[in-house]
PDBML (XML) file of the C-alpha atoms, coordinates in Angstrom:
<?xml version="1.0" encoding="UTF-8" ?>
<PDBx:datablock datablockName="MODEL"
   xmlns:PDBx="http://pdbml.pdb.org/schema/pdbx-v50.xsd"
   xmlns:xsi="http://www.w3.org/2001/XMLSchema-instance"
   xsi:schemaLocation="http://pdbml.pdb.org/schema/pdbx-v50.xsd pdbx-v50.xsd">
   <PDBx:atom_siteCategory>
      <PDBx:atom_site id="1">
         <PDBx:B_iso_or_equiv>0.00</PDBx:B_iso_or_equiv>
         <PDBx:Cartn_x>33.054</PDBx:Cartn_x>
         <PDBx:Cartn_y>37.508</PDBx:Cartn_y>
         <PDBx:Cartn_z>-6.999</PDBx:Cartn_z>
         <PDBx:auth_asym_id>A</PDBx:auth_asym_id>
         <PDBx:auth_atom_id>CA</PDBx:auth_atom_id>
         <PDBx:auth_comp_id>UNK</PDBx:auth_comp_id>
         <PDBx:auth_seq_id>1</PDBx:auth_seq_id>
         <PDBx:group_PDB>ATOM</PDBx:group_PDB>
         <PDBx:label_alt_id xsi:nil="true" />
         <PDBx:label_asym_id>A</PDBx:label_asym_id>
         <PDBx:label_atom_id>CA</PDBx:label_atom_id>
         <PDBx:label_comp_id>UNK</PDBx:label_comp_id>
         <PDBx:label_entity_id>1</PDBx:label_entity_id>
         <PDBx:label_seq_id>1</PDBx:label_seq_id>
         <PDBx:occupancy>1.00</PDBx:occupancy>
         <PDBx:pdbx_PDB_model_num>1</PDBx:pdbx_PDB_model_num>
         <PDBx:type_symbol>C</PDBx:type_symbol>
      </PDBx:atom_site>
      <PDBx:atom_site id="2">
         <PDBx:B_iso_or_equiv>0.00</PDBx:B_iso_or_equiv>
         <PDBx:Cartn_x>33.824</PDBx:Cartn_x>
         <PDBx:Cartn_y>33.945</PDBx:Cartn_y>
         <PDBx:Cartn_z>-7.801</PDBx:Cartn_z>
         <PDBx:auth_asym_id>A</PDBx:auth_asym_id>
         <PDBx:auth_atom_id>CA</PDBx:auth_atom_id>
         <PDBx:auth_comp_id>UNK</PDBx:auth_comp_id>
         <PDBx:auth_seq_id>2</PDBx:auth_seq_id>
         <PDBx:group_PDB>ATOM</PDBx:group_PDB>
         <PDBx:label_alt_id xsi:nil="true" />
         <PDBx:label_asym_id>A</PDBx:label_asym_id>
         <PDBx:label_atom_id>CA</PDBx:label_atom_id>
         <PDBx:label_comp_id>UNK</PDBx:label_comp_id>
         <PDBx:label_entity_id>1</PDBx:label_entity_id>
         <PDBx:label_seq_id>2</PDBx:label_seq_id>
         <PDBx:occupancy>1.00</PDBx:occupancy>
         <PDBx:pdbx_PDB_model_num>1</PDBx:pdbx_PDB_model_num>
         <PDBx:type_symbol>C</PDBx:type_symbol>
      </PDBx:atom_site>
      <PDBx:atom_site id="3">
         <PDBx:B_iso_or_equiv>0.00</PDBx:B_iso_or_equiv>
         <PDBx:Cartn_x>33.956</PDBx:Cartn_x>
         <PDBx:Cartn_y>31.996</PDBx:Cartn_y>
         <PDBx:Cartn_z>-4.419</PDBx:Cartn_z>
         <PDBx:auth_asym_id>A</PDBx:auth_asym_id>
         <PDBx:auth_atom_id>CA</PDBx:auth_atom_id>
         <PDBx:auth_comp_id>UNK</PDBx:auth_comp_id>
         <PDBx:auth_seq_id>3</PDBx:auth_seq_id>
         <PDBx:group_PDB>ATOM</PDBx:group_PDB>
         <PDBx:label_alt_id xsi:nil="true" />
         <PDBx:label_asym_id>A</PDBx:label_asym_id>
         <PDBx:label_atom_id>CA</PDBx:label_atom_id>
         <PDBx:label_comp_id>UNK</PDBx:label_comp_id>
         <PDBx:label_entity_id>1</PDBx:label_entity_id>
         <PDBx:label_seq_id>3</PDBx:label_seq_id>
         <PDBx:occupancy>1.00</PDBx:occupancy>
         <PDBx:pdbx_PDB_model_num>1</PDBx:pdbx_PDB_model_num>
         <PDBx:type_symbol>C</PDBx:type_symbol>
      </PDBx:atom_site>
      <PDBx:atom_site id="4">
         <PDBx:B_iso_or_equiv>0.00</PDBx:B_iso_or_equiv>
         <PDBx:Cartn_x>30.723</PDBx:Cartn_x>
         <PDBx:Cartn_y>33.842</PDBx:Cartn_y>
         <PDBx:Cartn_z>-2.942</PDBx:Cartn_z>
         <PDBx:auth_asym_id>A</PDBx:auth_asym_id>
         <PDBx:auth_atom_id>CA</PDBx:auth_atom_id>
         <PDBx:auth_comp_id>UNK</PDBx:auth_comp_id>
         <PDBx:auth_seq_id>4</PDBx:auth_seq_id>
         <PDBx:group_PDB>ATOM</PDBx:group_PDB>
         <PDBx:label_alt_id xsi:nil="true" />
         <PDBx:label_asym_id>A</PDBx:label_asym_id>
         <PDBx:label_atom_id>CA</PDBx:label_atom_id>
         <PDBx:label_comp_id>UNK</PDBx:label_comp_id>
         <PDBx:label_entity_id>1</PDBx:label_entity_id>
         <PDBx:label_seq_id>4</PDBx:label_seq_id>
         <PDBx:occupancy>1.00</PDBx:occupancy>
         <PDBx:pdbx_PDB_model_num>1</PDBx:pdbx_PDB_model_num>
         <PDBx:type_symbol>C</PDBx:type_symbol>
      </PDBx:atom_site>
      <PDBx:atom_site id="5">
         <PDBx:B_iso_or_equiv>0.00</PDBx:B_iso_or_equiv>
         <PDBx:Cartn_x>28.542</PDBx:Cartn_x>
         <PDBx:Cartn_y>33.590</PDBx:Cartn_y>
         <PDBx:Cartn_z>-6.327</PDBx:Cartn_z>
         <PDBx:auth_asym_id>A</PDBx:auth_asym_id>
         <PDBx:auth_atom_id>CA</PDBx:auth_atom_id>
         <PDBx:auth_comp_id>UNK</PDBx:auth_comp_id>
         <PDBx:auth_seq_id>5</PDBx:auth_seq_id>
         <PDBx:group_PDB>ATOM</PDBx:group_PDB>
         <PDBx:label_alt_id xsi:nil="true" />
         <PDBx:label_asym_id>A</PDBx:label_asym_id>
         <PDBx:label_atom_id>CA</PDBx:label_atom_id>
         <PDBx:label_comp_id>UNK</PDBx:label_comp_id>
         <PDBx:label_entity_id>1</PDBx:label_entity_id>
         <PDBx:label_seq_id>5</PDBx:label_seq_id>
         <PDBx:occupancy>1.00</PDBx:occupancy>
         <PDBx:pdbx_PDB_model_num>1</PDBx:pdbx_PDB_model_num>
         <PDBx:type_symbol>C</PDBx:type_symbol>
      </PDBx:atom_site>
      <PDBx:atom_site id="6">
         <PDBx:B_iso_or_equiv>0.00</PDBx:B_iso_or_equiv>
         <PDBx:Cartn_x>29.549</PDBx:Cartn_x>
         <PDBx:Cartn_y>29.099</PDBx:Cartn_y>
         <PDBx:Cartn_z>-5.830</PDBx:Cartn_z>
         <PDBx:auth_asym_id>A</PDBx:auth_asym_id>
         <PDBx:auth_atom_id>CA</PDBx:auth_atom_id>
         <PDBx:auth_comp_id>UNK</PDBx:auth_comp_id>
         <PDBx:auth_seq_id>6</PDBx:auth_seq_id>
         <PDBx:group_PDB>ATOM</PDBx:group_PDB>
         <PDBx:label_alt_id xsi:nil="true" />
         <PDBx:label_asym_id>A</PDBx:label_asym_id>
         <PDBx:label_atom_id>CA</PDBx:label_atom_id>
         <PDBx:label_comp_id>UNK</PDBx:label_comp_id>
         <PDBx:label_entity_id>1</PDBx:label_entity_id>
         <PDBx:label_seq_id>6</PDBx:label_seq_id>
         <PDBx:occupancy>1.00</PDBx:occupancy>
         <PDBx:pdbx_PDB_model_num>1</PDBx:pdbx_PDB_model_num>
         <PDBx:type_symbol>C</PDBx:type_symbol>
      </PDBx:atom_site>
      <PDBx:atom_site id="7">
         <PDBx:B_iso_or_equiv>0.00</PDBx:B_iso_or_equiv>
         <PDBx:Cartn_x>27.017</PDBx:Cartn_x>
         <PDBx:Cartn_y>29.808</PDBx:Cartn_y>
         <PDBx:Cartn_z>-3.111</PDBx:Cartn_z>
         <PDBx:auth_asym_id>A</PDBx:auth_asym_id>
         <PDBx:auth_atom_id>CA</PDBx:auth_atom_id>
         <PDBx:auth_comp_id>UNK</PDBx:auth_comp_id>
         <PDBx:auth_seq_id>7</PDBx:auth_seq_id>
         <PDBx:group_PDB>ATOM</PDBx:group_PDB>
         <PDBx:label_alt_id xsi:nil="true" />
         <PDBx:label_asym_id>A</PDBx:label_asym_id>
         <PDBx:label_atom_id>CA</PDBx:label_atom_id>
         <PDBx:label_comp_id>UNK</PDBx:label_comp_id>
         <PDBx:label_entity_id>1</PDBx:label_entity_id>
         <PDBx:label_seq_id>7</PDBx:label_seq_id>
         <PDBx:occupancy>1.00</PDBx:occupancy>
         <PDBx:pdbx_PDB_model_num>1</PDBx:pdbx_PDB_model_num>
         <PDBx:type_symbol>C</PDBx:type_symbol>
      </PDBx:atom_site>
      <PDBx:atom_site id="8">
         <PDBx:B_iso_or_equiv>0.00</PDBx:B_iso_or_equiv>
         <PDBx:Cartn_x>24.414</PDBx:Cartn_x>
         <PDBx:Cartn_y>32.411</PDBx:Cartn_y>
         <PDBx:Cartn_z>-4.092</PDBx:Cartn_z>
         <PDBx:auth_asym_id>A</PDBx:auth_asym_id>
         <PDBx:auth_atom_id>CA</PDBx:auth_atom_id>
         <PDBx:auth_comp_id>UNK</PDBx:auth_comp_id>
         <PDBx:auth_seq_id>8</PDBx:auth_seq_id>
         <PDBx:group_PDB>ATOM</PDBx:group_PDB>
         <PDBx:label_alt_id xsi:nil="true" />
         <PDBx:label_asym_id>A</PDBx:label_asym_id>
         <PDBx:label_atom_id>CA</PDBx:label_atom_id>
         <PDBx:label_comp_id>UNK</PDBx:label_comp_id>
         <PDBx:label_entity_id>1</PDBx:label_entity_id>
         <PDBx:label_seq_id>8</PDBx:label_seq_id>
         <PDBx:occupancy>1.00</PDBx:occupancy>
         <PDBx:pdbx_PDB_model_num>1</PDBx:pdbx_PDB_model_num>
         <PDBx:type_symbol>C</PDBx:type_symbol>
      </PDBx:atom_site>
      <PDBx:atom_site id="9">
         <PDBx:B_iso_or_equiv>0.00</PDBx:B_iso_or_equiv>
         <PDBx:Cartn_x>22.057</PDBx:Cartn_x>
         <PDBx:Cartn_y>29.121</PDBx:Cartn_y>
         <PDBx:Cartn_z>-4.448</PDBx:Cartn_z>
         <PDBx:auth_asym_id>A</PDBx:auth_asym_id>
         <PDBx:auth_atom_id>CA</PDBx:auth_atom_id>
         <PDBx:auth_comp_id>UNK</PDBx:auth_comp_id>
         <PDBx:auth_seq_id>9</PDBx:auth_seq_id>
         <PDBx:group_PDB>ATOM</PDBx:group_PDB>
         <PDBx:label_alt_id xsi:nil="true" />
         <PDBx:label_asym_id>A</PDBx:label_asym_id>
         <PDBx:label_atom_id>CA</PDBx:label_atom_id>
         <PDBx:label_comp_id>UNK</PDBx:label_comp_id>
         <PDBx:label_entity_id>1</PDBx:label_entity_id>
         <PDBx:label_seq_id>9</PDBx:label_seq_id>
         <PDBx:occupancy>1.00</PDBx:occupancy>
         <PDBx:pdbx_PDB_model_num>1</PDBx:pdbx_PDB_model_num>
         <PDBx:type_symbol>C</PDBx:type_symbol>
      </PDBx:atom_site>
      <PDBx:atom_site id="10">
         <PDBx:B_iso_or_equiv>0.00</PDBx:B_iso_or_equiv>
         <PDBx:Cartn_x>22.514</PDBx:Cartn_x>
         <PDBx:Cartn_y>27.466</PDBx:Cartn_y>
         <PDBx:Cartn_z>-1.224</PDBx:Cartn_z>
         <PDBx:auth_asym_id>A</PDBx:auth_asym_id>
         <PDBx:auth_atom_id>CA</PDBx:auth_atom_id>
         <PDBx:auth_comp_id>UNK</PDBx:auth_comp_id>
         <PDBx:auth_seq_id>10</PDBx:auth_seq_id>
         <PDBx:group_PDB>ATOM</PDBx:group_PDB>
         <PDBx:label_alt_id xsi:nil="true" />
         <PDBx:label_asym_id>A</PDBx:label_asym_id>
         <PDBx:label_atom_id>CA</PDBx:label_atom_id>
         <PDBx:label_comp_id>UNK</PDBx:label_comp_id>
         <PDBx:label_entity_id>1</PDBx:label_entity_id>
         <PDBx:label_seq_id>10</PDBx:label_seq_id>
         <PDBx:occupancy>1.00</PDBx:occupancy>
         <PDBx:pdbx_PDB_model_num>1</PDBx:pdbx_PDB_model_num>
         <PDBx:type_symbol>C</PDBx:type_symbol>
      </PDBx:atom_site>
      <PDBx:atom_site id="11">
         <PDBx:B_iso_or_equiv>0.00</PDBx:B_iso_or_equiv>
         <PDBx:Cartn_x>19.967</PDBx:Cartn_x>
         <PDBx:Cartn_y>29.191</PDBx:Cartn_y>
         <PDBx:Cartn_z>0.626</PDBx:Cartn_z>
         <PDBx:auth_asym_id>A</PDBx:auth_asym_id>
         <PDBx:auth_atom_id>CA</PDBx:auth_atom_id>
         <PDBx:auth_comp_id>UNK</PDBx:auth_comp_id>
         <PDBx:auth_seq_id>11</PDBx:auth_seq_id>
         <PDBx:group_PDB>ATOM</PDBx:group_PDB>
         <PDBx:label_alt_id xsi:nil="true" />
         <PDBx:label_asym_id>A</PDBx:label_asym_id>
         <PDBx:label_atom_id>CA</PDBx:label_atom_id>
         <PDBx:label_comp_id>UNK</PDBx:label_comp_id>
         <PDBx:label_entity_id>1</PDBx:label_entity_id>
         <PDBx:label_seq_id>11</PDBx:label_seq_id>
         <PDBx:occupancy>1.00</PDBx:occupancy>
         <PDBx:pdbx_PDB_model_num>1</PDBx:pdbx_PDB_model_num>
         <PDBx:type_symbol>C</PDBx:type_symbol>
      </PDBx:atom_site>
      <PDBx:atom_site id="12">
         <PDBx:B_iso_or_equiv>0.00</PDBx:B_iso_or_equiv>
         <PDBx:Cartn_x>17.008</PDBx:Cartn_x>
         <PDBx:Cartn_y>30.137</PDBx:Cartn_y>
         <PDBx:Cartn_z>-1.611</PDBx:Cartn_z>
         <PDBx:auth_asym_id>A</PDBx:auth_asym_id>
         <PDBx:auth_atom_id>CA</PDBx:auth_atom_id>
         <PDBx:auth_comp_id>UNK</PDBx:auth_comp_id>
         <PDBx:auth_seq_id>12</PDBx:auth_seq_id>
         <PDBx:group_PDB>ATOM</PDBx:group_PDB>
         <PDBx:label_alt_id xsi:nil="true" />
         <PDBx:label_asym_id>A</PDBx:label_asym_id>
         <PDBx:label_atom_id>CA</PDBx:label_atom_id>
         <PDBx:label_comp_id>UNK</PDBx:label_comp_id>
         <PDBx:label_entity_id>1</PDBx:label_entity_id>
         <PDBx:label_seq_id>12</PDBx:label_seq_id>
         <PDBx:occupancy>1.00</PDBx:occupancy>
         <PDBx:pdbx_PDB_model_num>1</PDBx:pdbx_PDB_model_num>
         <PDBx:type_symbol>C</PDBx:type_symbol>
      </PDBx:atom_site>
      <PDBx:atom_site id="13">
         <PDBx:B_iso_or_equiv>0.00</PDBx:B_iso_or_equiv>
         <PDBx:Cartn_x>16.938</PDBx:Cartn_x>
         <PDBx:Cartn_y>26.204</PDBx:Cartn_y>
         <PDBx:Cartn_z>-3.007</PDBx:Cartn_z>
         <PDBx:auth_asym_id>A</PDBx:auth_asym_id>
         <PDBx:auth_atom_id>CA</PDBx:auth_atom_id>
         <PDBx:auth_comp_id>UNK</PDBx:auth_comp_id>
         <PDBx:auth_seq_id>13</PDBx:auth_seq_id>
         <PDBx:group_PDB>ATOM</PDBx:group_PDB>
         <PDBx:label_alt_id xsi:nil="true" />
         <PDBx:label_asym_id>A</PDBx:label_asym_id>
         <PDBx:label_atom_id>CA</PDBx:label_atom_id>
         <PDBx:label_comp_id>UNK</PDBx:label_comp_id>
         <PDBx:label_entity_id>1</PDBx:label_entity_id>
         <PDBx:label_seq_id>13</PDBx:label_seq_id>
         <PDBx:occupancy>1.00</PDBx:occupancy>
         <PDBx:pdbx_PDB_model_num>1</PDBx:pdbx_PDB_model_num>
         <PDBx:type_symbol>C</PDBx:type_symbol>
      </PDBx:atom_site>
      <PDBx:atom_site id="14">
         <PDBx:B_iso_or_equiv>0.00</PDBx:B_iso_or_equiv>
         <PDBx:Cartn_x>16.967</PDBx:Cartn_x>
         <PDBx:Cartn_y>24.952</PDBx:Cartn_y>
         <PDBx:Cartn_z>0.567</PDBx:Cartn_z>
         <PDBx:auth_asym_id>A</PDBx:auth_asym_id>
         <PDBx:auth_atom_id>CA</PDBx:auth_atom_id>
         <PDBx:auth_comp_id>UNK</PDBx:auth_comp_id>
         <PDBx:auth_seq_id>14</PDBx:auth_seq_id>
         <PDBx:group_PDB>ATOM</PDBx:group_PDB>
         <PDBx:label_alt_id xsi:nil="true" />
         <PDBx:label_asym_id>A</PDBx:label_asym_id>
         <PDBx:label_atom_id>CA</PDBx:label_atom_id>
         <PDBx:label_comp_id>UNK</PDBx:label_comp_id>
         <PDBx:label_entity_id>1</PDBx:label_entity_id>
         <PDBx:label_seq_id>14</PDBx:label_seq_id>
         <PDBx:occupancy>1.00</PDBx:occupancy>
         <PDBx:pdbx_PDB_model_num>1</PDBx:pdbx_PDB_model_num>
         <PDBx:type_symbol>C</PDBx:type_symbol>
      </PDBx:atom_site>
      <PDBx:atom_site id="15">
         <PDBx:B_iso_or_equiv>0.00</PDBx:B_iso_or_equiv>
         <PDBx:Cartn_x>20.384</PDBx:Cartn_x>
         <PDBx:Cartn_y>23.323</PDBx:Cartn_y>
         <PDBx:Cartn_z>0.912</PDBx:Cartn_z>
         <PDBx:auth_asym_id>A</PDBx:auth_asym_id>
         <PDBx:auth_atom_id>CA</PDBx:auth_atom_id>
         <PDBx:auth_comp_id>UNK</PDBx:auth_comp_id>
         <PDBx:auth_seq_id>15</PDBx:auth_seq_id>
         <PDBx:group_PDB>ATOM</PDBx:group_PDB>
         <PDBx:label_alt_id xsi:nil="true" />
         <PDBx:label_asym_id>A</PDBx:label_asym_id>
         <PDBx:label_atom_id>CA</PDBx:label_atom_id>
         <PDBx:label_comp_id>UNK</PDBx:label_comp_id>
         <PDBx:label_entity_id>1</PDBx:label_entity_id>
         <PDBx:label_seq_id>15</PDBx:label_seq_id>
         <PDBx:occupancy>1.00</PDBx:occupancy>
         <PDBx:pdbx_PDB_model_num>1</PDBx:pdbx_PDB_model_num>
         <PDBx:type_symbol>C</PDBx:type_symbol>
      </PDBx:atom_site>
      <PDBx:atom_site id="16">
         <PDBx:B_iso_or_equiv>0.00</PDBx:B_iso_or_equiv>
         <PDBx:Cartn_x>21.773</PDBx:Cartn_x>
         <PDBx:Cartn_y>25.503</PDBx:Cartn_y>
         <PDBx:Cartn_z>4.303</PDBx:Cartn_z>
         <PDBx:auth_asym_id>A</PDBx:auth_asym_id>
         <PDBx:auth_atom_id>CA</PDBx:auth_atom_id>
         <PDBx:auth_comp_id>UNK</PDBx:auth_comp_id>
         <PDBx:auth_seq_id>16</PDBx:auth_seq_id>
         <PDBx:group_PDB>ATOM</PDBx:group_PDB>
         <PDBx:label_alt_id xsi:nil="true" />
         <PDBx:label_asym_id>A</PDBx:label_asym_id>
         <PDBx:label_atom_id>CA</PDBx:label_atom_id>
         <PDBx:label_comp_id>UNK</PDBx:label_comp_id>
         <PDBx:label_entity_id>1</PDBx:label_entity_id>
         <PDBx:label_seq_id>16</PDBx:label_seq_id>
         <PDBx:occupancy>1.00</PDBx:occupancy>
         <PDBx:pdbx_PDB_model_num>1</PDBx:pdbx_PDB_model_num>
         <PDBx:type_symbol>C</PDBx:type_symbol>
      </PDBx:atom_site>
      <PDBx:atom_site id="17">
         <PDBx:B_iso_or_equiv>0.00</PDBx:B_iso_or_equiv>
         <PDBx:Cartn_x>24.276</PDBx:Cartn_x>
         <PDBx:Cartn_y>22.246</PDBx:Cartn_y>
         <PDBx:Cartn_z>4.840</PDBx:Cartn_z>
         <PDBx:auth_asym_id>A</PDBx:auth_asym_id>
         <PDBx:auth_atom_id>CA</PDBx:auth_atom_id>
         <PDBx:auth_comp_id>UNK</PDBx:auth_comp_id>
         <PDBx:auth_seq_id>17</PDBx:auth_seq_id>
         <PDBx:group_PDB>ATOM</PDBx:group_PDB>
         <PDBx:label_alt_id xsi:nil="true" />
         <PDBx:label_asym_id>A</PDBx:label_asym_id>
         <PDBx:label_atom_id>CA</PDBx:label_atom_id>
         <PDBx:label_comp_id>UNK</PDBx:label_comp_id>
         <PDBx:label_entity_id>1</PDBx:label_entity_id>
         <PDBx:label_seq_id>17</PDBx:label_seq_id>
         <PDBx:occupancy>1.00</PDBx:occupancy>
         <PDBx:pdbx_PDB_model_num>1</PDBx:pdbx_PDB_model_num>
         <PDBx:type_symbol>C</PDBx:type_symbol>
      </PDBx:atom_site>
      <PDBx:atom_site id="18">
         <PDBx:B_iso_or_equiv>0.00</PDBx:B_iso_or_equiv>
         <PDBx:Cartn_x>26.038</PDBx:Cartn_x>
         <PDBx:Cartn_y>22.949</PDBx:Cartn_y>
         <PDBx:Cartn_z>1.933</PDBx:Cartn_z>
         <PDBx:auth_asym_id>A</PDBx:auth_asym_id>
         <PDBx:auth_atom_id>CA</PDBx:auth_atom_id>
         <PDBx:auth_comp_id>UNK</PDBx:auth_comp_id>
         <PDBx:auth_seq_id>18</PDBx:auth_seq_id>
         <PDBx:group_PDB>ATOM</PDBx:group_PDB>
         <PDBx:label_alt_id xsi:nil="true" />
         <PDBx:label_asym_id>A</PDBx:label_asym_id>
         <PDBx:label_atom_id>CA</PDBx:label_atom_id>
         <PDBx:label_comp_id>UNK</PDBx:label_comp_id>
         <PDBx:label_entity_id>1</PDBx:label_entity_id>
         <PDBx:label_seq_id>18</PDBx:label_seq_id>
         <PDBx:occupancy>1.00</PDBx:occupancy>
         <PDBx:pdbx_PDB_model_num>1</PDBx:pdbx_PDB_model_num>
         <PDBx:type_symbol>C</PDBx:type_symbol>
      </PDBx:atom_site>
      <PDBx:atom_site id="19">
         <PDBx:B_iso_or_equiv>0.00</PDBx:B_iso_or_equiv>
         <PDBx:Cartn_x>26.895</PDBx:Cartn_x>
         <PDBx:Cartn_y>26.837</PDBx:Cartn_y>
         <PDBx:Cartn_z>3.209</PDBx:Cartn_z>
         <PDBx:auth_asym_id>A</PDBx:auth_asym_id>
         <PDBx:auth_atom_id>CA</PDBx:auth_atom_id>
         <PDBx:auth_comp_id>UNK</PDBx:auth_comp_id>
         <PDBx:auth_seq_id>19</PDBx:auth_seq_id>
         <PDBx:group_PDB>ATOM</PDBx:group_PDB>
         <PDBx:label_alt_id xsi:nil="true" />
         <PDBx:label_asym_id>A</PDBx:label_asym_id>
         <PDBx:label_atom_id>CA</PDBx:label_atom_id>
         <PDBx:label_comp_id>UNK</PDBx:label_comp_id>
         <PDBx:label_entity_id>1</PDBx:label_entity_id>
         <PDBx:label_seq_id>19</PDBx:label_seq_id>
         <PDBx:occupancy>1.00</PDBx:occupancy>
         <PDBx:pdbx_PDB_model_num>1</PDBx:pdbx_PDB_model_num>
         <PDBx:type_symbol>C</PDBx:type_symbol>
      </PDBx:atom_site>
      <PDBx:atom_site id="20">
         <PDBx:B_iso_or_equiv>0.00</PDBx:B_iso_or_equiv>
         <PDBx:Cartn_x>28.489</PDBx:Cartn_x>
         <PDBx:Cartn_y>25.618</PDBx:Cartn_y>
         <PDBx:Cartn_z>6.128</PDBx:Cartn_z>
         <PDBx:auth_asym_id>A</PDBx:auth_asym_id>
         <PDBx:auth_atom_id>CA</PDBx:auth_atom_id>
         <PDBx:auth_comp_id>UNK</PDBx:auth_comp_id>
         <PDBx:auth_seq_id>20</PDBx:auth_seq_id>
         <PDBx:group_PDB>ATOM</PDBx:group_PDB>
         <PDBx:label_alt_id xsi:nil="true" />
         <PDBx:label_asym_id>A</PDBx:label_asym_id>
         <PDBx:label_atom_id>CA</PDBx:label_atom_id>
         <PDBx:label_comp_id>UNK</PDBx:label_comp_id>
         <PDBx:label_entity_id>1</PDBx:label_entity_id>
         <PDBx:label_seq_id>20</PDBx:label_seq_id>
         <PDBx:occupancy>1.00</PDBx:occupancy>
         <PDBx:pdbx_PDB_model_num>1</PDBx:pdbx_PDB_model_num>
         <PDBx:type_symbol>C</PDBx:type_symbol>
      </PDBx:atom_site>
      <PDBx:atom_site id="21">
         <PDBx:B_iso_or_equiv>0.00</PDBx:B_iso_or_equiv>
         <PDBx:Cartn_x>31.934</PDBx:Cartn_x>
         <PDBx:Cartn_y>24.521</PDBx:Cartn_y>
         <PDBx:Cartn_z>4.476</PDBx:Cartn_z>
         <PDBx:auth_asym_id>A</PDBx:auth_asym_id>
         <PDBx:auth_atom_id>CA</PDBx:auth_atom_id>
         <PDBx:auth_comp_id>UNK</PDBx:auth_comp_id>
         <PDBx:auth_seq_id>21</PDBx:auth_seq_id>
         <PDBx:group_PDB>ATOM</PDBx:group_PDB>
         <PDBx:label_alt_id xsi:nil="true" />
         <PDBx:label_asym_id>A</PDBx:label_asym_id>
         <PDBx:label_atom_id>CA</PDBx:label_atom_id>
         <PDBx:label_comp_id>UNK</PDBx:label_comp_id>
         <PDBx:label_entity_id>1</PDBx:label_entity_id>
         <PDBx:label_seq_id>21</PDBx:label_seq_id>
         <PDBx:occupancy>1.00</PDBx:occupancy>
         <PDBx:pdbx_PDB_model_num>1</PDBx:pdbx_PDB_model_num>
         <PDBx:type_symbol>C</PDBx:type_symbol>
      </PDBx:atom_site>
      <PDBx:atom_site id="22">
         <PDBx:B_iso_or_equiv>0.00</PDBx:B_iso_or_equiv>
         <PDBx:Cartn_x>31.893</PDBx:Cartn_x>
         <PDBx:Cartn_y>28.198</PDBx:Cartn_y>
         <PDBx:Cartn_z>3.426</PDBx:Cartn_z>
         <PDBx:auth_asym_id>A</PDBx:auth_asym_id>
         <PDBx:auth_atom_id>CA</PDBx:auth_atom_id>
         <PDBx:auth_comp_id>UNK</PDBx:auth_comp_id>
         <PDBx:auth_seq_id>22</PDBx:auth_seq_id>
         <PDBx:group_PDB>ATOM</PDBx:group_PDB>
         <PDBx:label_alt_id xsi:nil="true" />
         <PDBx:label_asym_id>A</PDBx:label_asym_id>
         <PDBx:label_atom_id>CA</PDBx:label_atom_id>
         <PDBx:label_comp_id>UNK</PDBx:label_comp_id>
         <PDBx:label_entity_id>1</PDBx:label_entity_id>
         <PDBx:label_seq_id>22</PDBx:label_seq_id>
         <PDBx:occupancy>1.00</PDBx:occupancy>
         <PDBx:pdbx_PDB_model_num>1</PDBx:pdbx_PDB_model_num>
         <PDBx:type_symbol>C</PDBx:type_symbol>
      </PDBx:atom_site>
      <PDBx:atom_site id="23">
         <PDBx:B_iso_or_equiv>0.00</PDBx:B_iso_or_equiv>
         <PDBx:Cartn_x>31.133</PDBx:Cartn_x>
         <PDBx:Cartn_y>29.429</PDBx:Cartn_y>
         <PDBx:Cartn_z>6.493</PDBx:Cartn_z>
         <PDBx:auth_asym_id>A</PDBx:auth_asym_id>
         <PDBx:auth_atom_id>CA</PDBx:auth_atom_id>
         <PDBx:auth_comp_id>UNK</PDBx:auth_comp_id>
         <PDBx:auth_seq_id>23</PDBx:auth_seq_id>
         <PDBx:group_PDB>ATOM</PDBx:group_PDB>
         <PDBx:label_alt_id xsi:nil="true" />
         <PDBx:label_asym_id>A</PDBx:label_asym_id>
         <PDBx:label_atom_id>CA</PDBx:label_atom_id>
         <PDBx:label_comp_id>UNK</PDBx:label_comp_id>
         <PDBx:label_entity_id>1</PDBx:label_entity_id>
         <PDBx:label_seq_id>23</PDBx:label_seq_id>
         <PDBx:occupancy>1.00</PDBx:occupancy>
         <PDBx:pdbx_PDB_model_num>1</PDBx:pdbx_PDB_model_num>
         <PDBx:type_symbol>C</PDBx:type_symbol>
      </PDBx:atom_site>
      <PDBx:atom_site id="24">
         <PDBx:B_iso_or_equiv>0.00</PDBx:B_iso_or_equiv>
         <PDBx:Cartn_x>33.817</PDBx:Cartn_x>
         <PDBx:Cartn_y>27.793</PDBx:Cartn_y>
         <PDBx:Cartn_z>8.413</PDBx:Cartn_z>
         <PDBx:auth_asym_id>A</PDBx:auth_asym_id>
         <PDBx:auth_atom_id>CA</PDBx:auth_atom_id>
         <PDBx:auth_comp_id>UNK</PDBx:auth_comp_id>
         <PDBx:auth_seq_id>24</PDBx:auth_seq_id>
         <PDBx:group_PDB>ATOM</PDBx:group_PDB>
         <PDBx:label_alt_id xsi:nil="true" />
         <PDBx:label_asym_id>A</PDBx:label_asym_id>
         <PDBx:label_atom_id>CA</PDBx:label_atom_id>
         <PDBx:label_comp_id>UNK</PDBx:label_comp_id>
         <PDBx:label_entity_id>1</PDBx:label_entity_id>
         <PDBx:label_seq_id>24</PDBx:label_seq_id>
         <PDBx:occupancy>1.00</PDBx:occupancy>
         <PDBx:pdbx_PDB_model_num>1</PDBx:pdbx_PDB_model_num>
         <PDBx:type_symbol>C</PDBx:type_symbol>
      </PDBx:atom_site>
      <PDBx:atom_site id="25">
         <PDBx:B_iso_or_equiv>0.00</PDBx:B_iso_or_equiv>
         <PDBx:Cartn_x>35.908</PDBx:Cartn_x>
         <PDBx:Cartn_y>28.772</PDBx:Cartn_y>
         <PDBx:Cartn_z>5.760</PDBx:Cartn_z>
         <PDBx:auth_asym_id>A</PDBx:auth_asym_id>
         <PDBx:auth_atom_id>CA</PDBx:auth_atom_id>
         <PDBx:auth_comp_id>UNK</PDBx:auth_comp_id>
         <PDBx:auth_seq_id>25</PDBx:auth_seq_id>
         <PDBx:group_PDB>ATOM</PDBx:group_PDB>
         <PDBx:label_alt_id xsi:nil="true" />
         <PDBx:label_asym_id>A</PDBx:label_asym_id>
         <PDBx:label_atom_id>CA</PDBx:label_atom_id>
         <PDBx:label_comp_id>UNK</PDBx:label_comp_id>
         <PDBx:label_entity_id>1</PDBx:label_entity_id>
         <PDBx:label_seq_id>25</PDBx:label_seq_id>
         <PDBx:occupancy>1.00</PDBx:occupancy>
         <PDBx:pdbx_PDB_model_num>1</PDBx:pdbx_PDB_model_num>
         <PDBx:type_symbol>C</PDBx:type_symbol>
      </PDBx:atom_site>
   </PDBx:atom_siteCategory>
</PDBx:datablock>
């Protein structure tokens, strides 16, 4: 749960960058 939920906000508050370090991850 913990890792995915730091980035449950990225997308619907408009900050796609910040998913990318997660993502390449």
């Amino acid at each position: 749960i913990n890792i995915q939920m730091n980035y449950w906000p990225t997308q619907p508050t408009n900050l796609s960058p910040c998913h990318l370090p997660m993502v390449e991850y």
